[in-house]
PDB file of N, CA and C in Angstrom:
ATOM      1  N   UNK A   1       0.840  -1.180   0.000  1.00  0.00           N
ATOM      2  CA  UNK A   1       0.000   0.000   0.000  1.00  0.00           C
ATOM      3  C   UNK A   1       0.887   1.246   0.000  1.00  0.00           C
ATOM      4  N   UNK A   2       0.740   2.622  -0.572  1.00  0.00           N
ATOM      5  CA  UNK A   2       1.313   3.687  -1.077  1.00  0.00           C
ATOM      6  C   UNK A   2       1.202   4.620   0.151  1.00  0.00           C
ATOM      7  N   UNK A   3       2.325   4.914   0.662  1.00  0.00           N
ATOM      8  CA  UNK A   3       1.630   6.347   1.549  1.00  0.00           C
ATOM      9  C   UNK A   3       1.106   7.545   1.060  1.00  0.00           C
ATOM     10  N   UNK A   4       0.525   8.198   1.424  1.00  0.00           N
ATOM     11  CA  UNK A   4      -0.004   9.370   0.658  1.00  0.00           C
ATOM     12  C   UNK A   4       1.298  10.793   0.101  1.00  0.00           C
ATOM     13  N   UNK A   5       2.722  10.542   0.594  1.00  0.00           N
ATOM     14  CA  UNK A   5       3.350  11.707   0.413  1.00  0.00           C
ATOM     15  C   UNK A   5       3.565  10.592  -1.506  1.00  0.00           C
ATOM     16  N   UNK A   6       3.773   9.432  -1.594  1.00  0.00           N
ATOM     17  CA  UNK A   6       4.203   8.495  -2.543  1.00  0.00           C
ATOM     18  C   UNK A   6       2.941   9.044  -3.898  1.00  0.00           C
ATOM     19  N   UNK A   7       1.893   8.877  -2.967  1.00  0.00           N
ATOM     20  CA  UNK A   7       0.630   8.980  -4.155  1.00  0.00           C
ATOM     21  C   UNK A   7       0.613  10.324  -4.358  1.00  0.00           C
ATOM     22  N   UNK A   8       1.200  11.098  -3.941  1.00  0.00           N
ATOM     23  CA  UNK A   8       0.836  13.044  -4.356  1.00  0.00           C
ATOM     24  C   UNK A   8       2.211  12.808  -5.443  1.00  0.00           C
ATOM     25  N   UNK A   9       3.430  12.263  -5.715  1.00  0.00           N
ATOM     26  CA  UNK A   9       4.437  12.331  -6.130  1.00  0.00           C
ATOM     27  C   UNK A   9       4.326  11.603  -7.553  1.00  0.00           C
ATOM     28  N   UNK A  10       3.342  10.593  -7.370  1.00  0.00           N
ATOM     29  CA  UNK A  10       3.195   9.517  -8.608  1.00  0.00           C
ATOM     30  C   UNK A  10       2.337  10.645  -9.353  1.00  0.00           C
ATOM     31  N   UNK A  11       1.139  11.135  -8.726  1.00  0.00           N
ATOM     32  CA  UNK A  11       0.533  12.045  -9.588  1.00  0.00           C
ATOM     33  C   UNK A  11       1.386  13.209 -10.164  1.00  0.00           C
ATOM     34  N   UNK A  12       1.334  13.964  -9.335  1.00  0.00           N
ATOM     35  CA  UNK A  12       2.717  15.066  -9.836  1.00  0.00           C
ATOM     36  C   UNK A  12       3.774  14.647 -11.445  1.00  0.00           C
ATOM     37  N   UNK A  13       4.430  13.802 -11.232  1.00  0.00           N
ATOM     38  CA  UNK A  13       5.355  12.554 -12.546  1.00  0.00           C
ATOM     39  C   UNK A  13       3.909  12.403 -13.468  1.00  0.00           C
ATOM     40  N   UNK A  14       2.767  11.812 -13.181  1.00  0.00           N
ATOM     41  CA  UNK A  14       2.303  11.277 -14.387  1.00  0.00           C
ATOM     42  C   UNK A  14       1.185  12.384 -15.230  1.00  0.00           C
ATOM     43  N   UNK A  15       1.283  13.372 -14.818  1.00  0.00           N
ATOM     44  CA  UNK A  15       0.415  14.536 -15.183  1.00  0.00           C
ATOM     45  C   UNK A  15       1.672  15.734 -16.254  1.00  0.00           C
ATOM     46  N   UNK A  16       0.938  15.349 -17.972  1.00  0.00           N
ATOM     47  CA  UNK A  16       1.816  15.852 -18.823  1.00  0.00           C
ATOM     48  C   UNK A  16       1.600  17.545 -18.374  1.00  0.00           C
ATOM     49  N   UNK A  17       3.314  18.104 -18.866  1.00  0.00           N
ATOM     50  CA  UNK A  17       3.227  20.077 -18.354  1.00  0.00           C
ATOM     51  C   UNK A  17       3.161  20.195 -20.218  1.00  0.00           C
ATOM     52  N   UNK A  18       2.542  21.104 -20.327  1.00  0.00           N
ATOM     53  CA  UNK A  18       2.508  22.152 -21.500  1.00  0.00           C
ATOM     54  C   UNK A  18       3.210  23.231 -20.731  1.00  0.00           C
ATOM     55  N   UNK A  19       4.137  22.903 -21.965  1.00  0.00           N
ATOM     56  CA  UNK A  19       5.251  23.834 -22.023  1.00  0.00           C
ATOM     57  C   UNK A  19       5.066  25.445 -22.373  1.00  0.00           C
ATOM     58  N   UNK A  20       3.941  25.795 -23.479  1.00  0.00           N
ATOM     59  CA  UNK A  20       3.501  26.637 -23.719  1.00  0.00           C
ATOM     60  C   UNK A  20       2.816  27.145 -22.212  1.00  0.00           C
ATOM     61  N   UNK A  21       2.041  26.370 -21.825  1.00  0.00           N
ATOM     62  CA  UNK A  21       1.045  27.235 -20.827  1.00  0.00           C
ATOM     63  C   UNK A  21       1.817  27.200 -19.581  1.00  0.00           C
ATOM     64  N   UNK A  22       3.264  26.619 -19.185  1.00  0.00           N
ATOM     65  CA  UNK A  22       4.317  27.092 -18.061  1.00  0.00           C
ATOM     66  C   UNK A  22       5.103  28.270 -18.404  1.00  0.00           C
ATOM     67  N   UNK A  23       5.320  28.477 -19.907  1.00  0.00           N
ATOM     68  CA  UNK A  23       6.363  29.673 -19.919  1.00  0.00           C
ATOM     69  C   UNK A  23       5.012  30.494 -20.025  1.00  0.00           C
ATOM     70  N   UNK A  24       3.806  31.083 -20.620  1.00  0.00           N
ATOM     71  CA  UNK A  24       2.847  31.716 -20.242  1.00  0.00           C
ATOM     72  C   UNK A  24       2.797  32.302 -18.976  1.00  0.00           C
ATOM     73  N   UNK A  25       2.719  31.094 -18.018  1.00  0.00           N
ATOM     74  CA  UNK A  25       2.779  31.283 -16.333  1.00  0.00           C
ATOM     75  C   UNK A  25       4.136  32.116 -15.740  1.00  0.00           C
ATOM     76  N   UNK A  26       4.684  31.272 -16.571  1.00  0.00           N
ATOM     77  CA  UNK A  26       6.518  31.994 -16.309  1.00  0.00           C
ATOM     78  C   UNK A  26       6.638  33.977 -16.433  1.00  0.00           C
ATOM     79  N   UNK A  27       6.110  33.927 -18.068  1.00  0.00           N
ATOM     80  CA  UNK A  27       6.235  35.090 -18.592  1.00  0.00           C
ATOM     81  C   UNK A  27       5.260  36.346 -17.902  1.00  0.00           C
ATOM     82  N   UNK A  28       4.317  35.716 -17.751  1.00  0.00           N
ATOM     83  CA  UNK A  28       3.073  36.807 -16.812  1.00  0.00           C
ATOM     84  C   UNK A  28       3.840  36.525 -15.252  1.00  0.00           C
ATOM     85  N   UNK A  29       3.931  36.256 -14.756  1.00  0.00           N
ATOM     86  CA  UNK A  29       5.156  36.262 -13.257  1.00  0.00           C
ATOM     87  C   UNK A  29       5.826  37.231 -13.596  1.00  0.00           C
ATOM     88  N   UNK A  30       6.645  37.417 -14.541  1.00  0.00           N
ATOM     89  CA  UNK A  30       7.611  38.089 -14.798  1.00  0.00           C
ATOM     90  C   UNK A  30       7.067  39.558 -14.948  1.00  0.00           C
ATOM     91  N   UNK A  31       6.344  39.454 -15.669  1.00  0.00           N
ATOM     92  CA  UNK A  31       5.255  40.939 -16.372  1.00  0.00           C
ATOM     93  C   UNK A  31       4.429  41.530 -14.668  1.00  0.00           C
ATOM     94  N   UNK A  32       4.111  40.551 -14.325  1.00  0.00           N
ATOM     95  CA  UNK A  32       3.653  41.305 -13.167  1.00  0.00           C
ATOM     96  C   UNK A  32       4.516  41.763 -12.097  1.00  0.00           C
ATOM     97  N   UNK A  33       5.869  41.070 -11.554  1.00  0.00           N
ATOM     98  CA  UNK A  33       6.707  41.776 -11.070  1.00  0.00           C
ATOM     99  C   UNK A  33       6.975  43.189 -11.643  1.00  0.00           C
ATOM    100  N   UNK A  34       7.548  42.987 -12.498  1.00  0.00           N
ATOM    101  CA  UNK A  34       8.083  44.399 -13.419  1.00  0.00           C
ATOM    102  C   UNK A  34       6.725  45.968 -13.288  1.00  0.00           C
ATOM    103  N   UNK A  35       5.591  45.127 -13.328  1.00  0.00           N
ATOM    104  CA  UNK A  35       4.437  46.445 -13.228  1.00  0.00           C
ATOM    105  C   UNK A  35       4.662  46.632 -11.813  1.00  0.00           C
ATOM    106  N   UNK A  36       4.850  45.696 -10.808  1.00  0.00           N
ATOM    107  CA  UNK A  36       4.086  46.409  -9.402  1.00  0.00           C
ATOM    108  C   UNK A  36       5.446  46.844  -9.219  1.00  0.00           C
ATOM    109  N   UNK A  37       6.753  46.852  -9.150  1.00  0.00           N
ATOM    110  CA  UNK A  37       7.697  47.313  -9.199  1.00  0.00           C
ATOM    111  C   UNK A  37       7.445  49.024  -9.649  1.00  0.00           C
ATOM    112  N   UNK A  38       7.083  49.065 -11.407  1.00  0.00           N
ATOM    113  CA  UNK A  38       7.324  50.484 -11.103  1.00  0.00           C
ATOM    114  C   UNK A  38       5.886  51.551 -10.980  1.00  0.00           C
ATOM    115  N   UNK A  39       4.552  50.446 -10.770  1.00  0.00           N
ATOM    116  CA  UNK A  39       3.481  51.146  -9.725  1.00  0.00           C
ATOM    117  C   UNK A  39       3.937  51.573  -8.436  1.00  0.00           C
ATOM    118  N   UNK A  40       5.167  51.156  -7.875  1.00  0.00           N
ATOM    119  CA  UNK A  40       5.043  51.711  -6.490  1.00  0.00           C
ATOM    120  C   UNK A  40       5.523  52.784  -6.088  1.00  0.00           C
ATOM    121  N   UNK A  41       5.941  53.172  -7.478  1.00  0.00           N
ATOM    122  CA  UNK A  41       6.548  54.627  -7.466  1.00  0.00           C
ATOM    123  C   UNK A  41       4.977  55.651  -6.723  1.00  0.00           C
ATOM    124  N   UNK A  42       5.455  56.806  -5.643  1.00  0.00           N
ATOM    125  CA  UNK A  42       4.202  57.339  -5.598  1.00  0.00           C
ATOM    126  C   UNK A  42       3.631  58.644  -6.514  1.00  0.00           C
ATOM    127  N   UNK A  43       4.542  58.972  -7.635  1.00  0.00           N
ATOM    128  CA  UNK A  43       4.276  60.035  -9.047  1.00  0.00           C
ATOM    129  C   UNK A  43       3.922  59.195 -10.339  1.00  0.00           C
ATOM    130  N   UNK A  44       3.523  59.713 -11.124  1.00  0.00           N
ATOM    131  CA  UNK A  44       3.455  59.492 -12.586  1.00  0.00           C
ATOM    132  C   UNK A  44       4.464  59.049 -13.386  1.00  0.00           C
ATOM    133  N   UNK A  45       5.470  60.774 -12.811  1.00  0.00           N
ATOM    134  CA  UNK A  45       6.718  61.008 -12.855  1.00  0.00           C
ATOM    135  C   UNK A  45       7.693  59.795 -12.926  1.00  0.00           C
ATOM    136  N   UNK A  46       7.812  59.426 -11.301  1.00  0.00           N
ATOM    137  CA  UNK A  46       8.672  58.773 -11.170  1.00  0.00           C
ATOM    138  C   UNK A  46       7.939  57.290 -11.084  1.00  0.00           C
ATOM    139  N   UNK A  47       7.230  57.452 -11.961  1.00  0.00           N
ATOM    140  CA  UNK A  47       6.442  55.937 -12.179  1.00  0.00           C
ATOM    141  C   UNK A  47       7.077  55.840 -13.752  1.00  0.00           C
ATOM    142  N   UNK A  48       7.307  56.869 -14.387  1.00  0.00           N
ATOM    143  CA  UNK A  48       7.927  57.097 -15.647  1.00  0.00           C
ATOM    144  C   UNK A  48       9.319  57.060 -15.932  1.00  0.00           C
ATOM    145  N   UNK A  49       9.783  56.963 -14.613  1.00  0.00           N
ATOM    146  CA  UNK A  49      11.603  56.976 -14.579  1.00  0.00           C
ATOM    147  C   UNK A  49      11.829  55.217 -13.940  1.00  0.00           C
ATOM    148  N   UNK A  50      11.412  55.140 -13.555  1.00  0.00           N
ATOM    149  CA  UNK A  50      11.114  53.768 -13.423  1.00  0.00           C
ATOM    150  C   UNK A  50      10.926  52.536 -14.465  1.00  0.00           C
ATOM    151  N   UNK A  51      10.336  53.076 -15.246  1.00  0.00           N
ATOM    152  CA  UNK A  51       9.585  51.945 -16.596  1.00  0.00           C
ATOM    153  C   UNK A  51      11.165  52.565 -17.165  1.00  0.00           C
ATOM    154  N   UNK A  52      11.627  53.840 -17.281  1.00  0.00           N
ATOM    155  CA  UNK A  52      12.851  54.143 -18.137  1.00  0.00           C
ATOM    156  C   UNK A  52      14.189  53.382 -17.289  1.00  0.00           C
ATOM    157  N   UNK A  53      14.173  53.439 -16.260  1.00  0.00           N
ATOM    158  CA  UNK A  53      15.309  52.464 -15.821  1.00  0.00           C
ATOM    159  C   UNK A  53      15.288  50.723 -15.555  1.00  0.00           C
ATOM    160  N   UNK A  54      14.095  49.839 -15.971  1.00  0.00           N
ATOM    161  CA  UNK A  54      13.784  48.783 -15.996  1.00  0.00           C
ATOM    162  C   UNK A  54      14.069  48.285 -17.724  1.00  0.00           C
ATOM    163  N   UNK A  55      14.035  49.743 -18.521  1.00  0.00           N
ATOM    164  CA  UNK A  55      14.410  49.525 -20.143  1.00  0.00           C
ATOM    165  C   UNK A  55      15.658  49.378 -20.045  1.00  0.00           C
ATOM    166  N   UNK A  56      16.452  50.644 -19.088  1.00  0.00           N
ATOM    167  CA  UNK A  56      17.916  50.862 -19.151  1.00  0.00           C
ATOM    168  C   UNK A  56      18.924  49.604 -18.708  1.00  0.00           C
ATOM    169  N   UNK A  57      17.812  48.675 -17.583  1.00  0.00           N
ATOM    170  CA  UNK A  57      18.383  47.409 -17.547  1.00  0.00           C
ATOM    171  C   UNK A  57      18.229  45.828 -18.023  1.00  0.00           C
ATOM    172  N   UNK A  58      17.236  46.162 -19.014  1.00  0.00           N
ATOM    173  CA  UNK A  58      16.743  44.819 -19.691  1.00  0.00           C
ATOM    174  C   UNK A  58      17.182  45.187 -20.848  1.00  0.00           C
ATOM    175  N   UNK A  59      16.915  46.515 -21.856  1.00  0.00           N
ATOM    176  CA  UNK A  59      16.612  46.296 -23.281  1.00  0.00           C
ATOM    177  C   UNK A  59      17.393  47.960 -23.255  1.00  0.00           C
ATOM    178  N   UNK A  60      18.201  48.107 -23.457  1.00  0.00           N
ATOM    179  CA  UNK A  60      18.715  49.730 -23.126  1.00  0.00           C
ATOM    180  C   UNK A  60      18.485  50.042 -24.997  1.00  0.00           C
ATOM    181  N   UNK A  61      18.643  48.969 -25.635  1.00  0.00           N
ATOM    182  CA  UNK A  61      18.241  49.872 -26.998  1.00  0.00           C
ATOM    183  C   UNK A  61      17.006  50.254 -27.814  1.00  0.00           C
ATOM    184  N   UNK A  62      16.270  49.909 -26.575  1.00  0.00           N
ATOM    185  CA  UNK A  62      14.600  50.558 -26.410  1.00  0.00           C
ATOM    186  C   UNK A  62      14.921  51.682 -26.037  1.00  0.00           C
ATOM    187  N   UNK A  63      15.516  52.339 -25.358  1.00  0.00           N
ATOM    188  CA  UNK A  63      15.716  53.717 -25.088  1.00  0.00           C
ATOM    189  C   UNK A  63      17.060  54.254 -25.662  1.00  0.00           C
ATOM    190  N   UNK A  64      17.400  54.107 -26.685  1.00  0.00           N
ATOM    191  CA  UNK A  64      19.127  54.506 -27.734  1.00  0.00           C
ATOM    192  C   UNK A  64      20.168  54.754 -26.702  1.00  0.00           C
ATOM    193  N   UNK A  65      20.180  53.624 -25.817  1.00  0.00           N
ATOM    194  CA  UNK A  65      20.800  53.658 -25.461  1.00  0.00           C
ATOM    195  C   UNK A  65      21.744  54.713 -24.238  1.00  0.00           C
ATOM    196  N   UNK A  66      20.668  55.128 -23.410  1.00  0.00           N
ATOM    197  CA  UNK A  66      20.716  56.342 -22.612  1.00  0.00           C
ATOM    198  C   UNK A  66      21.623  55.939 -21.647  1.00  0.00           C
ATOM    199  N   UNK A  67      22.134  56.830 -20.651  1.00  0.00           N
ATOM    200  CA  UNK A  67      23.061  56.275 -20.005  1.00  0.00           C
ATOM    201  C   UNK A  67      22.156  56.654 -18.806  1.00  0.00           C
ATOM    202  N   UNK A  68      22.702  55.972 -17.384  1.00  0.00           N
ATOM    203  CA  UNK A  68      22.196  56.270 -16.247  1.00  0.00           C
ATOM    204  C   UNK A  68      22.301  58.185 -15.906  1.00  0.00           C
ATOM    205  N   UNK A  69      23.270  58.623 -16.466  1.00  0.00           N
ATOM    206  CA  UNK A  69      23.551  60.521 -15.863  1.00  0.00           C
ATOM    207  C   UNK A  69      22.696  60.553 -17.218  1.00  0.00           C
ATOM    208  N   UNK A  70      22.755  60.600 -18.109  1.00  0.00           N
ATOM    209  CA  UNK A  70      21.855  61.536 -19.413  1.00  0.00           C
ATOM    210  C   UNK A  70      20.048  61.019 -18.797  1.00  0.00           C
ATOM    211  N   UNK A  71      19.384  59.872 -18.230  1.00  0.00           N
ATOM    212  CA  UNK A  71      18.517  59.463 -17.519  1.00  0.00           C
ATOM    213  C   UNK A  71      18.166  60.407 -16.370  1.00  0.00           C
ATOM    214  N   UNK A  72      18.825  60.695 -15.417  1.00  0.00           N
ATOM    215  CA  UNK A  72      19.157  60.990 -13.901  1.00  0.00           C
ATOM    216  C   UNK A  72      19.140  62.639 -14.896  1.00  0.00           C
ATOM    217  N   UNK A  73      19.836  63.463 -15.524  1.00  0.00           N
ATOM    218  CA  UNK A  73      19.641  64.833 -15.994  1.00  0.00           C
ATOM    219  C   UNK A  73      18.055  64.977 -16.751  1.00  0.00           C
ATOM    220  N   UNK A  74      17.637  64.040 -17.486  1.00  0.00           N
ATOM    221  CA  UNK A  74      16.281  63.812 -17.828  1.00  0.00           C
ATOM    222  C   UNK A  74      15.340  64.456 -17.027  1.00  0.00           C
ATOM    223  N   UNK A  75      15.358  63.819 -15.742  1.00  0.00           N
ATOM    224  CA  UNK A  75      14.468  64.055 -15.177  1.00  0.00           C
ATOM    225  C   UNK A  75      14.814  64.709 -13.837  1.00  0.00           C
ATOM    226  N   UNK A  76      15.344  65.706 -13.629  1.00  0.00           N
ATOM    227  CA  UNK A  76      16.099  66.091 -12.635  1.00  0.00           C
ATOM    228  C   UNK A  76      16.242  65.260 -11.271  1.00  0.00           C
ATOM    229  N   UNK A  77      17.364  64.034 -11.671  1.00  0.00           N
ATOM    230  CA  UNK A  77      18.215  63.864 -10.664  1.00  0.00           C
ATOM    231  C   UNK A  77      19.228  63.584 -11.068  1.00  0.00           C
ATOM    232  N   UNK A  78      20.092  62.921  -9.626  1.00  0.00           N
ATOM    233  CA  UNK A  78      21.686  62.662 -10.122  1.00  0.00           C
ATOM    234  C   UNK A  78      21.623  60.953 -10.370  1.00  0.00           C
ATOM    235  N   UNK A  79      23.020  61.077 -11.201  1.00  0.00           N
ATOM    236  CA  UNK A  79      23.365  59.353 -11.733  1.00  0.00           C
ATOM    237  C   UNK A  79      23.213  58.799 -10.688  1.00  0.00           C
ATOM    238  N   UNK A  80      23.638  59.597  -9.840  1.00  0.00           N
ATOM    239  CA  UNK A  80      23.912  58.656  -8.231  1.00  0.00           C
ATOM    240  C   UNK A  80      23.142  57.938  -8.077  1.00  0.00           C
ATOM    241  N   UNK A  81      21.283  58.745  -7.669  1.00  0.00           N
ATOM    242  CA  UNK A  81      19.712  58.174  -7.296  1.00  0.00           C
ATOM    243  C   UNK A  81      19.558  57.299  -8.986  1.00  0.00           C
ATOM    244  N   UNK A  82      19.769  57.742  -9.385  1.00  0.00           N
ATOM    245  CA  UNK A  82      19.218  56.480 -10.658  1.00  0.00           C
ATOM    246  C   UNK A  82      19.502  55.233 -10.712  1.00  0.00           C
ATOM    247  N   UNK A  83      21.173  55.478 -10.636  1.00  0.00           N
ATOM    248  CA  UNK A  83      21.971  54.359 -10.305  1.00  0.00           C
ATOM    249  C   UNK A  83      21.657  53.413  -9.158  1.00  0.00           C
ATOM    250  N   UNK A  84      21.189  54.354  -8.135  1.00  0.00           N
ATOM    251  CA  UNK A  84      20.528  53.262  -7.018  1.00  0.00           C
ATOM    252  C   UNK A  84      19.116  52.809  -7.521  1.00  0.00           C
ATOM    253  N   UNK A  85      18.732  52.896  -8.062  1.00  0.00           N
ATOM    254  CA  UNK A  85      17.209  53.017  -8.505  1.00  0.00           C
ATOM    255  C   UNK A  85      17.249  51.693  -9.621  1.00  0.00           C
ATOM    256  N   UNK A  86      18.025  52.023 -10.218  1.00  0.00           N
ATOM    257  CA  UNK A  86      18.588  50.735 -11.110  1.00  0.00           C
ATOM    258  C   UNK A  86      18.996  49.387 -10.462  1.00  0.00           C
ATOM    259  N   UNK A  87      20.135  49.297  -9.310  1.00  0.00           N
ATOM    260  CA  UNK A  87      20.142  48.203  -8.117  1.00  0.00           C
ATOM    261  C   UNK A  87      18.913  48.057  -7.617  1.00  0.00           C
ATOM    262  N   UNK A  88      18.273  48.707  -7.345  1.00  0.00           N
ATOM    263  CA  UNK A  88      17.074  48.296  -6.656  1.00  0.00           C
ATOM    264  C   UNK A  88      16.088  47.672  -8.098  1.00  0.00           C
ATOM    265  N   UNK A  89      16.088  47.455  -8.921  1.00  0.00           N
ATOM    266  CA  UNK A  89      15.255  47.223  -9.759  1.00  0.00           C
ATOM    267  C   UNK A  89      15.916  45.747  -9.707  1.00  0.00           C
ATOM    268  N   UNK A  90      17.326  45.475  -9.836  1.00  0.00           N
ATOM    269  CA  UNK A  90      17.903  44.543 -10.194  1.00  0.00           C
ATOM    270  C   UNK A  90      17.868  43.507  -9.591  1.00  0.00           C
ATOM    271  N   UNK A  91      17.931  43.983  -7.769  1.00  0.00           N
ATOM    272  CA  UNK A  91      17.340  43.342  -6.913  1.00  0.00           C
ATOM    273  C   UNK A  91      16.486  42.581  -7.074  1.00  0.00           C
ATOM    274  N   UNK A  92      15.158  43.292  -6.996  1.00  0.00           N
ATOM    275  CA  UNK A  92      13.988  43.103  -6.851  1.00  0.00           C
ATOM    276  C   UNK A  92      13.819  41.835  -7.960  1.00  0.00           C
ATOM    277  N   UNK A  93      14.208  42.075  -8.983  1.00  0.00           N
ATOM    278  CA  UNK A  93      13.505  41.070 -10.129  1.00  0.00           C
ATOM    279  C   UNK A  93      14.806  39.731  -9.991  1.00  0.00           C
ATOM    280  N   UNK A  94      15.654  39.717  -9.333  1.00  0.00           N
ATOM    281  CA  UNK A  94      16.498  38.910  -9.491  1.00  0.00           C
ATOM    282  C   UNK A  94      17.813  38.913 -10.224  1.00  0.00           C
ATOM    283  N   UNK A  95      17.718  40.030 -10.215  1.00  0.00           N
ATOM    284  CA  UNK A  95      18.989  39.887 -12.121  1.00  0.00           C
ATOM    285  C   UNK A  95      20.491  40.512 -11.240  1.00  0.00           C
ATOM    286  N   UNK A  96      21.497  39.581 -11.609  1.00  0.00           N
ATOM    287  CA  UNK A  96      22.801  40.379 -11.217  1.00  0.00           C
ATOM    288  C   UNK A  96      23.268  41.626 -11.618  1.00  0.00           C
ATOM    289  N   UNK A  97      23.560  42.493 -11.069  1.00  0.00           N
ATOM    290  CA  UNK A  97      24.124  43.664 -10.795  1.00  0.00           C
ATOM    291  C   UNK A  97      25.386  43.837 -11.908  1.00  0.00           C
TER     292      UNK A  97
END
């Protein structure tokens, strides 16, 4: 006779994954981090410097390639706060520094 941790494990193994509908799951995980991340900004503003420094660290040639000080002069601050703003993004989603 099977103990029950045996029978949750046999099921688990014999139940096919669609691959499509895990990276789906995967990809919306991902999409929703990234929004509540830069919703928590409490401006528009800096709800807008946010989505620009989450480009600057995933896809920087979505934005031609801006640098953290030409970013940080953008919108009046320094490289410094951007630059932290950027670690903290990097953090948050997992991605090395």
């Amino acid at each position: 006779m099977k103990n029950k941790n045996q029978n949750e494990s046999d099921s688990f193994f014999a139940e096919p994954v669609d691959p499509r509908a895990e990276a789906r799951a995967q990809a919306s995980e991902a999409i929703c981090c990234l929004l509540i991340w830069m919703a928590d900004a409490p401006t528009l503003e800096d709800r807008g410097l946010r989505a620009t420094v989450a480009l600057y660290c995933i896809r920087p040639d979505l934005i031609g390639g801006a640098t953290l000080e030409k970013i940080g002069s953008r919108t009046g601050r320094t490289r410094q706060a951007v630059h932290k703003l950027a670690d903290n993004f990097r953090v948050s989603m997992g991605l090395k520094s």
